[in-house]
PDB file of N, CA and C in Angstrom:
ATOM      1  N   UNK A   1     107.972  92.684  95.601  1.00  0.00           N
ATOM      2  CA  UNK A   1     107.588  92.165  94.320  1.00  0.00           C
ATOM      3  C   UNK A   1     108.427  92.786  93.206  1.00  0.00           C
ATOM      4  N   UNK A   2     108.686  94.290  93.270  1.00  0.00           N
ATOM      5  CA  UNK A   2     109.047  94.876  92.044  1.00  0.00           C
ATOM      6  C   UNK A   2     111.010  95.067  92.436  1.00  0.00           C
ATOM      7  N   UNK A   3     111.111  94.550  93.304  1.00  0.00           N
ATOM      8  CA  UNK A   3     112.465  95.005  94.055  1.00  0.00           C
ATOM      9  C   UNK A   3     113.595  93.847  93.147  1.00  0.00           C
ATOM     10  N   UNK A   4     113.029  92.777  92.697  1.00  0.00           N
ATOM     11  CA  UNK A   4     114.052  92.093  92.341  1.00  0.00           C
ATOM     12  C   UNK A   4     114.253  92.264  90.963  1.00  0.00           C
ATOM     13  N   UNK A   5     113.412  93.053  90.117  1.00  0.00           N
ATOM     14  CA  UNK A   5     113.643  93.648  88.323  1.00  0.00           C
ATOM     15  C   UNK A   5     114.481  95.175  89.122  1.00  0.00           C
ATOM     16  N   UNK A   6     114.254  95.876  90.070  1.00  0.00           N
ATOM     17  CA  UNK A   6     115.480  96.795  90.017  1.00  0.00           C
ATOM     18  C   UNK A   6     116.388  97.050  90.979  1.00  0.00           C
ATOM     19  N   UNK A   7     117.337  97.894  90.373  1.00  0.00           N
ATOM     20  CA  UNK A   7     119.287  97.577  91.202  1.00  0.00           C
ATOM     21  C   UNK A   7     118.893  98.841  92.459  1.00  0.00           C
ATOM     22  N   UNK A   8     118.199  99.538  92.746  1.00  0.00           N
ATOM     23  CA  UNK A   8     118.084 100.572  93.610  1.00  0.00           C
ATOM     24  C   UNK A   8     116.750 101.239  93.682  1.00  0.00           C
ATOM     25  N   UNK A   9     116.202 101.709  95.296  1.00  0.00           N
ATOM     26  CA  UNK A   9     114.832 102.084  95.049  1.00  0.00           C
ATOM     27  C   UNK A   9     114.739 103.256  94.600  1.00  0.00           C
ATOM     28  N   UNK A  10     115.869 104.449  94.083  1.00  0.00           N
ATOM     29  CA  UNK A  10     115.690 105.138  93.102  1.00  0.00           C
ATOM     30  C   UNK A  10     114.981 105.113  91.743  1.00  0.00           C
ATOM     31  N   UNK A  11     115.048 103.810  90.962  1.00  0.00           N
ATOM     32  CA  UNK A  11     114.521 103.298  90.522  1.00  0.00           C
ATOM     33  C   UNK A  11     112.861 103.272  90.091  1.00  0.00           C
ATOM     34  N   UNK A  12     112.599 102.794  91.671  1.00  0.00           N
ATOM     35  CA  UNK A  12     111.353 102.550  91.947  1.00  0.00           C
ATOM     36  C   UNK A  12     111.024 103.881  91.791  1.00  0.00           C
ATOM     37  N   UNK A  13     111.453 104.775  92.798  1.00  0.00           N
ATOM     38  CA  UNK A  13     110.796 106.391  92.776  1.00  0.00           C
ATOM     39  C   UNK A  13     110.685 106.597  91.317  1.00  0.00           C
ATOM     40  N   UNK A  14     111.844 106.515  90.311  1.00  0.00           N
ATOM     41  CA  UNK A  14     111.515 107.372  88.867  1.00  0.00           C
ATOM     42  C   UNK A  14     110.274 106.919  88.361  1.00  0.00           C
ATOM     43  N   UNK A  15     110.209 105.588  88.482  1.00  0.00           N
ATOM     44  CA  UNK A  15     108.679 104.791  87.658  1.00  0.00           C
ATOM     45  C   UNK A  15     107.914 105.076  88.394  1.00  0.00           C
ATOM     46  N   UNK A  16     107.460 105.514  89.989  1.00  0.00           N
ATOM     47  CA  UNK A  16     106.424 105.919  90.176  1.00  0.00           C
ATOM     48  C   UNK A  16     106.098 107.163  90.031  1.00  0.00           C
ATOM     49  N   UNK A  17     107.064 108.372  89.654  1.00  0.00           N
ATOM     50  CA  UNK A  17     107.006 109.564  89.314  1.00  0.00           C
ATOM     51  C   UNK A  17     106.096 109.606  87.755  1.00  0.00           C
ATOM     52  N   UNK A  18     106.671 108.655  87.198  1.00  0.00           N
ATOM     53  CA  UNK A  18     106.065 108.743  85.670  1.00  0.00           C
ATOM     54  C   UNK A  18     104.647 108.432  85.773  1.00  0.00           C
ATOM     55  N   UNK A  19     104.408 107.320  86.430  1.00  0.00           N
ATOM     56  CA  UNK A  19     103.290 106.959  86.403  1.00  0.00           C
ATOM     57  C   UNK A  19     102.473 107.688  86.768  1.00  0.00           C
ATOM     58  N   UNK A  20     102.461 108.373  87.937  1.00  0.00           N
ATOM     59  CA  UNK A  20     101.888 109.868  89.054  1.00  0.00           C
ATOM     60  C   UNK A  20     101.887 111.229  87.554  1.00  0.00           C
ATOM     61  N   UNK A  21     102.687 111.189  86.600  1.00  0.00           N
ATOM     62  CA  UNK A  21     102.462 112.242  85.901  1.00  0.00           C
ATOM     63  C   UNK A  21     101.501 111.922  84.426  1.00  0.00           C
ATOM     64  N   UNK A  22     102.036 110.437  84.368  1.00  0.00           N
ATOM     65  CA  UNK A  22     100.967 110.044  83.263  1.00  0.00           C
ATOM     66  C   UNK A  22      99.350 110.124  83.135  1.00  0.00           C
ATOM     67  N   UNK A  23      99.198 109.811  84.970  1.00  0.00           N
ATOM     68  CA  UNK A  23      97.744 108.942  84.954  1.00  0.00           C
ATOM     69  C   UNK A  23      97.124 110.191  86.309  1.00  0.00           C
ATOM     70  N   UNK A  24      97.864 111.079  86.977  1.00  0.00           N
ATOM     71  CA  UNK A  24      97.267 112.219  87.441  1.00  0.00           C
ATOM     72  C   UNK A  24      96.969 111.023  88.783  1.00  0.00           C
ATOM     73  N   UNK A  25      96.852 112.527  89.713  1.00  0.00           N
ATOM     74  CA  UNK A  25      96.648 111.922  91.359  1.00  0.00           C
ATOM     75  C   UNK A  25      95.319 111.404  91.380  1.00  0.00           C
ATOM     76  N   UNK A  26      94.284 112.310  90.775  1.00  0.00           N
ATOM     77  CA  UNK A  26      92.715 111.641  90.731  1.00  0.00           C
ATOM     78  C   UNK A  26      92.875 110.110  90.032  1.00  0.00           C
ATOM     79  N   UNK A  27      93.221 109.821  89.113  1.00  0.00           N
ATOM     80  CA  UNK A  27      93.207 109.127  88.646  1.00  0.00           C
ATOM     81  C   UNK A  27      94.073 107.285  89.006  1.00  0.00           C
ATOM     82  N   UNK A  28      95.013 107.704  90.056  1.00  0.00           N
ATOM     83  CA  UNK A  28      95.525 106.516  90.514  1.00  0.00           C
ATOM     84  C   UNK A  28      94.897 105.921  91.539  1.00  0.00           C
ATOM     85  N   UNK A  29      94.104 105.928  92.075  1.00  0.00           N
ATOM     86  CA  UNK A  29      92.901 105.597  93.423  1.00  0.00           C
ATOM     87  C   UNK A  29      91.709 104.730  92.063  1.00  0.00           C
ATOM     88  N   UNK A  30      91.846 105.176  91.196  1.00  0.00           N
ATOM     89  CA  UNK A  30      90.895 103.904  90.051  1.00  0.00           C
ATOM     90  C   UNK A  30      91.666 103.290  89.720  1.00  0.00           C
ATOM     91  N   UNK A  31      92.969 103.350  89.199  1.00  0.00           N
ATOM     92  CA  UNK A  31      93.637 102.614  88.849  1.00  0.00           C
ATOM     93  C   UNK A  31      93.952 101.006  89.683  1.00  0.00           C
ATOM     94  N   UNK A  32      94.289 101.417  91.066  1.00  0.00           N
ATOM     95  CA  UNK A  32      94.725 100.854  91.439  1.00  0.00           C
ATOM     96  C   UNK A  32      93.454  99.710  92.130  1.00  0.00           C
ATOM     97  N   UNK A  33      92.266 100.476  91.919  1.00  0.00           N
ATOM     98  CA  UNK A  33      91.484  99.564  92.121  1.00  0.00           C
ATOM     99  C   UNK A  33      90.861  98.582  91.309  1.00  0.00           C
ATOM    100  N   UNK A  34      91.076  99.004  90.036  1.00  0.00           N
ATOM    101  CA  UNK A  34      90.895  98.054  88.498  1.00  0.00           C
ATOM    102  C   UNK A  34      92.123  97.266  88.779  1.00  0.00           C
ATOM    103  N   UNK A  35      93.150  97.227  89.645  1.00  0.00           N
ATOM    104  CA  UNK A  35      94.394  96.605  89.008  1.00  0.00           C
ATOM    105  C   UNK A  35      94.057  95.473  90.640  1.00  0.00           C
ATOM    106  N   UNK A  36      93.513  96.096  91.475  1.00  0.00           N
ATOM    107  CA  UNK A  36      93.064  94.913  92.497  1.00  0.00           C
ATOM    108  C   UNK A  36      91.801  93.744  92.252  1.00  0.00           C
ATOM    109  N   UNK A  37      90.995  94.430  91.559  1.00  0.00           N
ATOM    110  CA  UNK A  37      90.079  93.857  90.778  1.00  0.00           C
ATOM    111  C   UNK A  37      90.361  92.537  89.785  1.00  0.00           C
ATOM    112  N   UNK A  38      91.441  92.988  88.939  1.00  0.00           N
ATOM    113  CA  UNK A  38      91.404  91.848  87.758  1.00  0.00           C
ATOM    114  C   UNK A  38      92.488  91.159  88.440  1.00  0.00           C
ATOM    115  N   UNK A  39      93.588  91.406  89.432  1.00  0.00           N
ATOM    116  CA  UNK A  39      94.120  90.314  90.316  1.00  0.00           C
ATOM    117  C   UNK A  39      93.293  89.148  91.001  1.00  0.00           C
ATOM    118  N   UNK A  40      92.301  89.370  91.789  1.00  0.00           N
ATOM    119  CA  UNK A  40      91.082  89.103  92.126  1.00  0.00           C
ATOM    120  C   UNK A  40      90.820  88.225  91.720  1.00  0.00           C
ATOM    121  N   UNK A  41      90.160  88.485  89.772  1.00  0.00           N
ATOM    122  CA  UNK A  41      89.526  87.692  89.126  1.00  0.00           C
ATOM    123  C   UNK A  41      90.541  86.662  88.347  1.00  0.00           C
ATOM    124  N   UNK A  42      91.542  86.847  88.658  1.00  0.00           N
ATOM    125  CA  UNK A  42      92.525  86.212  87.759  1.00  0.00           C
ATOM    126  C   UNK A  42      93.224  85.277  89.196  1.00  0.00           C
ATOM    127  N   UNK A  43      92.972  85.536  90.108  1.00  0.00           N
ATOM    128  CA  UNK A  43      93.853  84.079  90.931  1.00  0.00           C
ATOM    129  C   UNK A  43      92.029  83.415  91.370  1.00  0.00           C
ATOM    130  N   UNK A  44      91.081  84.020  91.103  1.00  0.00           N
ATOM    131  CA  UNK A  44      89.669  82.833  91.159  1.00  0.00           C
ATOM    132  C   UNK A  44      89.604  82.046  90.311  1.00  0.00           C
ATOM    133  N   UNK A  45      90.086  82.797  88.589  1.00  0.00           N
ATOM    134  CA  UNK A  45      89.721  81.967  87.477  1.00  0.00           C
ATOM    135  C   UNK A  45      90.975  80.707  87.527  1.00  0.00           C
ATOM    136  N   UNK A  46      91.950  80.846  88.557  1.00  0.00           N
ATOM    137  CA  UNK A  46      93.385  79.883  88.133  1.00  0.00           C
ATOM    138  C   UNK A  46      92.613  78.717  89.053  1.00  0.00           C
ATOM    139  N   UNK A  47      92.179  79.437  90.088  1.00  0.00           N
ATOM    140  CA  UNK A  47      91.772  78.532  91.322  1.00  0.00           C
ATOM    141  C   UNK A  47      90.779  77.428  90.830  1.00  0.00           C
ATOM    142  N   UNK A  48      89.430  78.076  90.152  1.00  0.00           N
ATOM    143  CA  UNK A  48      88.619  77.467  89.491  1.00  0.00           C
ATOM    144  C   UNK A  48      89.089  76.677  88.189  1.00  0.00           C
ATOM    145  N   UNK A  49      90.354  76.487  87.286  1.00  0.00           N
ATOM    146  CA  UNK A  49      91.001  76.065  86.407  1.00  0.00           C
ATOM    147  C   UNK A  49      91.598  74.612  87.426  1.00  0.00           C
ATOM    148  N   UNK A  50      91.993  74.608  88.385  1.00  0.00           N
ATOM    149  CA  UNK A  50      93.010  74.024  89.209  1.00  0.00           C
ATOM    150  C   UNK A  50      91.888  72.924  89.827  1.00  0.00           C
ATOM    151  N   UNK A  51      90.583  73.248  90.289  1.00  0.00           N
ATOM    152  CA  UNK A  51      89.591  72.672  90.636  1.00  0.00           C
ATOM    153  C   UNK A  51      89.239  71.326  89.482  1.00  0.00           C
ATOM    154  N   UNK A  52      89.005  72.254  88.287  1.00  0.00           N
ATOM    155  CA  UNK A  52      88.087  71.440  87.135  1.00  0.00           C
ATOM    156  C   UNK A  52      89.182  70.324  86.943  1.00  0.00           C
ATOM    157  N   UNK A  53      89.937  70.827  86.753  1.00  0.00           N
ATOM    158  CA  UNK A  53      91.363  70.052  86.497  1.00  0.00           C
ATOM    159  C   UNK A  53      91.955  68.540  87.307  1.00  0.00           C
ATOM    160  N   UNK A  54      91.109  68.625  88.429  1.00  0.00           N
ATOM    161  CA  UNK A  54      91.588  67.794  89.989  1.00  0.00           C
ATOM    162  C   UNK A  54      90.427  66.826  89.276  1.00  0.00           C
ATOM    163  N   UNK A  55      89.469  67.420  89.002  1.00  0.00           N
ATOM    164  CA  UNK A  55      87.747  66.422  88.853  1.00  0.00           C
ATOM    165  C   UNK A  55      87.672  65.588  87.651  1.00  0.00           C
ATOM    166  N   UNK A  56      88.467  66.442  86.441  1.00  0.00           N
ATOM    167  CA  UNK A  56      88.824  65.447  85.483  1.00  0.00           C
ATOM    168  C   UNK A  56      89.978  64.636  85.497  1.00  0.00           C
ATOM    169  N   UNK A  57      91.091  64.652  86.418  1.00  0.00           N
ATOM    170  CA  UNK A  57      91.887  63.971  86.007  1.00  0.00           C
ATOM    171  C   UNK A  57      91.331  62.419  86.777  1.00  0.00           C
ATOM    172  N   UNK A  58      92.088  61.840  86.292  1.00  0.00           N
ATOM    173  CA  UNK A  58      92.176  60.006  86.936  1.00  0.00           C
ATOM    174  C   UNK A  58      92.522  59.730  88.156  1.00  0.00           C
ATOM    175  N   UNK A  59      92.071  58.685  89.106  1.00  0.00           N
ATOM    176  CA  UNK A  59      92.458  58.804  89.794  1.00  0.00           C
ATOM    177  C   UNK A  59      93.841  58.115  89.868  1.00  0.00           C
ATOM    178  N   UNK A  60      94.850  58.328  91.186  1.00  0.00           N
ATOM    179  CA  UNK A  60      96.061  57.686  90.901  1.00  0.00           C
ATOM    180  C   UNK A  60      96.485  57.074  92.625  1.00  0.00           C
ATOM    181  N   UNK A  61      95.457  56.007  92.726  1.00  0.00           N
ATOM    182  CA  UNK A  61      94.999  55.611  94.047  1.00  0.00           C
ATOM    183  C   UNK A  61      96.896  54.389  94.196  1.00  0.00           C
ATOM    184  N   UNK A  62      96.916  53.758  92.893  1.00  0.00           N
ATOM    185  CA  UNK A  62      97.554  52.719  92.662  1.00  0.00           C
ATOM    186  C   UNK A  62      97.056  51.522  92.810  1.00  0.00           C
ATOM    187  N   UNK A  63      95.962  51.615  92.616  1.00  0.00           N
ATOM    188  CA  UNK A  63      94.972  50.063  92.486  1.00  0.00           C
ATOM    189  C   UNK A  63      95.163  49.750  91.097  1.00  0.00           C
ATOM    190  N   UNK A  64      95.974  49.051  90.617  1.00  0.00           N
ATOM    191  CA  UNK A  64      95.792  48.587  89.230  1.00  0.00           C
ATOM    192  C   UNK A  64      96.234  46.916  89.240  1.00  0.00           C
TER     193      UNK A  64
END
């Protein structure tokens, strides 16, 4: 996912170093579970958007 914004997984290591010093070792085990969480709720709410969306539109059988 994050491999194609950078040129080397050096890269990757520096931003996860920062992050590991910003947000502390206790603290990334919540993180990452708030960040699985609103993924979660955010491909249900597209899913449920994608649904309503199918029910209102017209149909397009080609009976006209």
């Amino acid at each position: 996912m994050l491999a194609g914004f950078f040129d080397s997984p050096a890269e990757i290591g520096i931003i996860l170093f920062v992050v590991l010093l910003l947000f502390g070792g206790s603290q990334l085990p919540k993180l990452a579970k708030n960040i699985g969480k609103a993924q979660k709720e955010f491909k249900d709410g597209l899913s449920e958007g994608q649904k309503k969306a199918e029910a209102e539109a017209p149909s397009t059988d080609g009976d006209a």
